[in-house]
Structure formats: C-alpha cells, structure tokens
Protein backbone atom coordinates (compact mmCIF):
# COMPACT_ATOMS: atom_id res chain seq x y z
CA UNK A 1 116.87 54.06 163.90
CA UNK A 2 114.96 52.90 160.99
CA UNK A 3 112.41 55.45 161.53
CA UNK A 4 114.16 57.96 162.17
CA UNK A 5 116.08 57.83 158.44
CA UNK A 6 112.50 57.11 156.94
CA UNK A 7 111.39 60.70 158.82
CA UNK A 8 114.42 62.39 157.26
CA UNK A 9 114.22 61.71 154.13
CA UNK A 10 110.78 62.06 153.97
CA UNK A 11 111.55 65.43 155.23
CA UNK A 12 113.83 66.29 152.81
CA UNK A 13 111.66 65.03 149.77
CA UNK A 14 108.62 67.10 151.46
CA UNK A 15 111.05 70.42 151.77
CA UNK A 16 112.12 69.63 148.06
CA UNK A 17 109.10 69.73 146.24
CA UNK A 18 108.09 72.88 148.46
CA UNK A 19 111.21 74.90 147.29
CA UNK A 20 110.47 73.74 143.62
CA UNK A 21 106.71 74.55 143.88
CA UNK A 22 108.37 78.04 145.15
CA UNK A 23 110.70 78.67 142.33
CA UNK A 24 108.14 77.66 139.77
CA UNK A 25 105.54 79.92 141.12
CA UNK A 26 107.97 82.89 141.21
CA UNK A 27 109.26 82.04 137.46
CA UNK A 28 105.96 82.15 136.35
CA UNK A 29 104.86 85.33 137.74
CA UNK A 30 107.92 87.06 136.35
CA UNK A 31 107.28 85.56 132.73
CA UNK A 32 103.99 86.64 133.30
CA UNK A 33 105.01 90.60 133.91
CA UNK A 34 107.20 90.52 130.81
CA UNK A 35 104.85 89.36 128.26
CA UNK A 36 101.55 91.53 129.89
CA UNK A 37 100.54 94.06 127.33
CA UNK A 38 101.75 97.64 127.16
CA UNK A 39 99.66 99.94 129.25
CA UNK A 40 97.74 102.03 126.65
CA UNK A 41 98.81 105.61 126.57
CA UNK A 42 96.77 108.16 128.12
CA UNK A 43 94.94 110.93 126.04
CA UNK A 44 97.84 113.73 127.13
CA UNK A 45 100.41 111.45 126.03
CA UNK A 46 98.13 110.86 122.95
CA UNK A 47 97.83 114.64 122.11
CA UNK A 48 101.84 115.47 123.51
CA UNK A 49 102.63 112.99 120.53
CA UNK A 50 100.12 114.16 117.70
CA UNK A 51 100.36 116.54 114.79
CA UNK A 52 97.95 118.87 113.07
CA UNK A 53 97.78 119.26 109.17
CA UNK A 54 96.05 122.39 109.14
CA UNK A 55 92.63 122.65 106.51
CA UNK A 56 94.16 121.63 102.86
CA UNK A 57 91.52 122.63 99.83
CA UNK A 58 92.84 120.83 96.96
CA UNK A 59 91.23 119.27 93.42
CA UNK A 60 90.31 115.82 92.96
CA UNK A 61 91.12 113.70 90.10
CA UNK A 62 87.37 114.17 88.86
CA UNK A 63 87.48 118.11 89.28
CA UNK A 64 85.60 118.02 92.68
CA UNK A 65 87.01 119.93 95.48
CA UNK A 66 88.17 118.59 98.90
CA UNK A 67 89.19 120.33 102.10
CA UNK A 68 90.09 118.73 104.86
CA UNK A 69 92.31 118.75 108.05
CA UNK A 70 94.05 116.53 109.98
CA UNK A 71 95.73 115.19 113.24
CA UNK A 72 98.51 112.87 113.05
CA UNK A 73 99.71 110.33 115.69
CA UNK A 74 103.06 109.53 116.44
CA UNK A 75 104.84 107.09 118.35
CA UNK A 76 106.24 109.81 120.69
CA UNK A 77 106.77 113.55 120.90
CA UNK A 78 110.36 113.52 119.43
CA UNK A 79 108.90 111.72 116.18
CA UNK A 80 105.48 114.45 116.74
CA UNK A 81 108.90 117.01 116.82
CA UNK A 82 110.36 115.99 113.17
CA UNK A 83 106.99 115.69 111.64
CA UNK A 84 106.14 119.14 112.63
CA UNK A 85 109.31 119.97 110.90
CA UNK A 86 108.17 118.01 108.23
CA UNK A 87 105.07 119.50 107.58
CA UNK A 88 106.10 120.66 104.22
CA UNK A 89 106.51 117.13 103.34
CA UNK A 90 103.27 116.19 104.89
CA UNK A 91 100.78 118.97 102.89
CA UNK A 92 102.42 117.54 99.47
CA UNK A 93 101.91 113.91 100.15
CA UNK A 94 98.15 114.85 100.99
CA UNK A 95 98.04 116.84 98.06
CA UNK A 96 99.30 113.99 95.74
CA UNK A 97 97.19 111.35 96.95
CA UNK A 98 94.40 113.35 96.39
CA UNK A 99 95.09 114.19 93.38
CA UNK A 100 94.84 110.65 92.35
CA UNK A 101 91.85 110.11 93.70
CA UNK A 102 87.64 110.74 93.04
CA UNK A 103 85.20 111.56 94.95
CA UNK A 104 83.51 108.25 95.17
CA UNK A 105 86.99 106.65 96.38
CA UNK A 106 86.33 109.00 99.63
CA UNK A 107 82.93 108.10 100.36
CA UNK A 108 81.96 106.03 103.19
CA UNK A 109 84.12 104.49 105.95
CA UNK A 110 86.35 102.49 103.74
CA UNK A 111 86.97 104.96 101.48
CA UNK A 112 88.32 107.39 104.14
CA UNK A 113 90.07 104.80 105.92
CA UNK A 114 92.00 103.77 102.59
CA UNK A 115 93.12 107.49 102.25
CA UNK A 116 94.05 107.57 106.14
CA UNK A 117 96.06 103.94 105.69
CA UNK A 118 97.79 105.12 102.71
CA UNK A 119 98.64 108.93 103.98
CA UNK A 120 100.28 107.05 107.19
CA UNK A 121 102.41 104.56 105.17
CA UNK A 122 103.59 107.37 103.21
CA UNK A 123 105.00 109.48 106.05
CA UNK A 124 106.13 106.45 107.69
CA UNK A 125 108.56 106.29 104.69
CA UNK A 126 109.89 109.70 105.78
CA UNK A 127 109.98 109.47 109.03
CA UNK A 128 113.43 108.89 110.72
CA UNK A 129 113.10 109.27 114.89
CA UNK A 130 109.51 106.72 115.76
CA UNK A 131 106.84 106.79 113.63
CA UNK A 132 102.95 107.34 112.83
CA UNK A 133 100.46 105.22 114.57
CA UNK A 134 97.62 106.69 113.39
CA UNK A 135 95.96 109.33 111.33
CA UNK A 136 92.81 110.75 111.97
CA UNK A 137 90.46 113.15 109.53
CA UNK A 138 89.40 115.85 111.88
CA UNK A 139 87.50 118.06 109.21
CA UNK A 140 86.06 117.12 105.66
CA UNK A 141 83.98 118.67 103.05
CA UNK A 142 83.52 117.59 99.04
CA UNK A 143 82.07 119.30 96.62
C-alpha cells in the first residue's frame, strides 16, 4: 500500500513539472514572436511609399548656385499620398533651408546628411497621416 501512494504521488509531481515545463516553453515562444523585430520592408513597398522633389536650382546664402533633386520616404503610401499633395510645401522648405545655408555647409557626408536630417524634421512637422523616414539626395550639383 505504501508503495503504491509513494508511486502516485511521485507520478503526479513528475506530470506536474512536465505540464509547467510545457506552459513555460509555450509562454516564452509567444513573448518571443511579439517582441521579434519588424520585417524590413521590401524595395516595392519602399518605392510605393516614396516621393520625388523634382530638380530645384536655387541660391545659396554665399551666392553659389545649387540644384538638386530628391526622393522622399514615407512611412506608407497614404502619408507618400498627402506629401505629393504637399509638394508645394515641400519645394519652399527646400528652398528656405538653402537659403540659409553655404556651400561649405553642403560639402562632404555630414554636410549633406545635416541638410537631409533637417529637410525631414521639417516635413515631419507638416505631415498629418504617417510620416517621413527618410530623405535621400538623388541629384546634386554646386557651383
């Protein structure tokens, strides 16, 4: 008789820790497909949700002369919608910052990642349905 209670319960402890190893193990994988990283999106959905500023030829602060184009990312095609409406808006904040600037504040890496930074906040500010990821300088020439 004795054994037989000593079997059961050892039994029961065994099946116990089985079923919590179980639910653990399933918990875990679940956390672990919520917090995985977005999948990046693909270069159609990239170019479905982007924006070109056709070539702008504007002054610099110093008198030189800039023209340049670019192709702005948004967060989704209904935001890459309203800033095709706002493309108005767009050409005058490019046109503005630019006007602020000099030549040597667009030279080098830095200099045109600054500008692309700042042109992105900017819209960002406008922007009501998602908003820009990125912006890219597709063409550029200084004189």
């Amino acid at each position: 008789m004795k054994k037989n209670k000593l079997l059961t319960i050892m039994l029961i402890i065994l099946v116990t820790i089985t079923l919590i190893g179980v639910v653990l193990f399933v918990l875990l994988t679940q956390l672990n497909k919520q917090t995985a990283e977005p999948e990046e999106p693909s270069i159609d959905e990239i170019l479905e949700a982007a924006v070109d500023v056709p070539e702008l030829t504007t002054n610099l602060a110093d008198n030189s002369v800039v023209r340049l184009s670019l192709k702005i990312q948004t967060d989704s095609k209904e935001a890459a919608e309203e800033l095709t409406k706002r493309d108005f808006q767009t050409k005058n904040l490019v046109i503005e910052q630019l006007s602020e600037m000099k030549k040597e504040d667009l030279n080098g890496k830095q200099g045109k990642a600054t500008f692309e930074s700042t042109i992105k906040t900017q819209i960002n500010e406008l922007m009501q349905d998602g908003e820009v990821q990125q912006v890219y300088i597709t063409s550029y020439i200084i004189q």
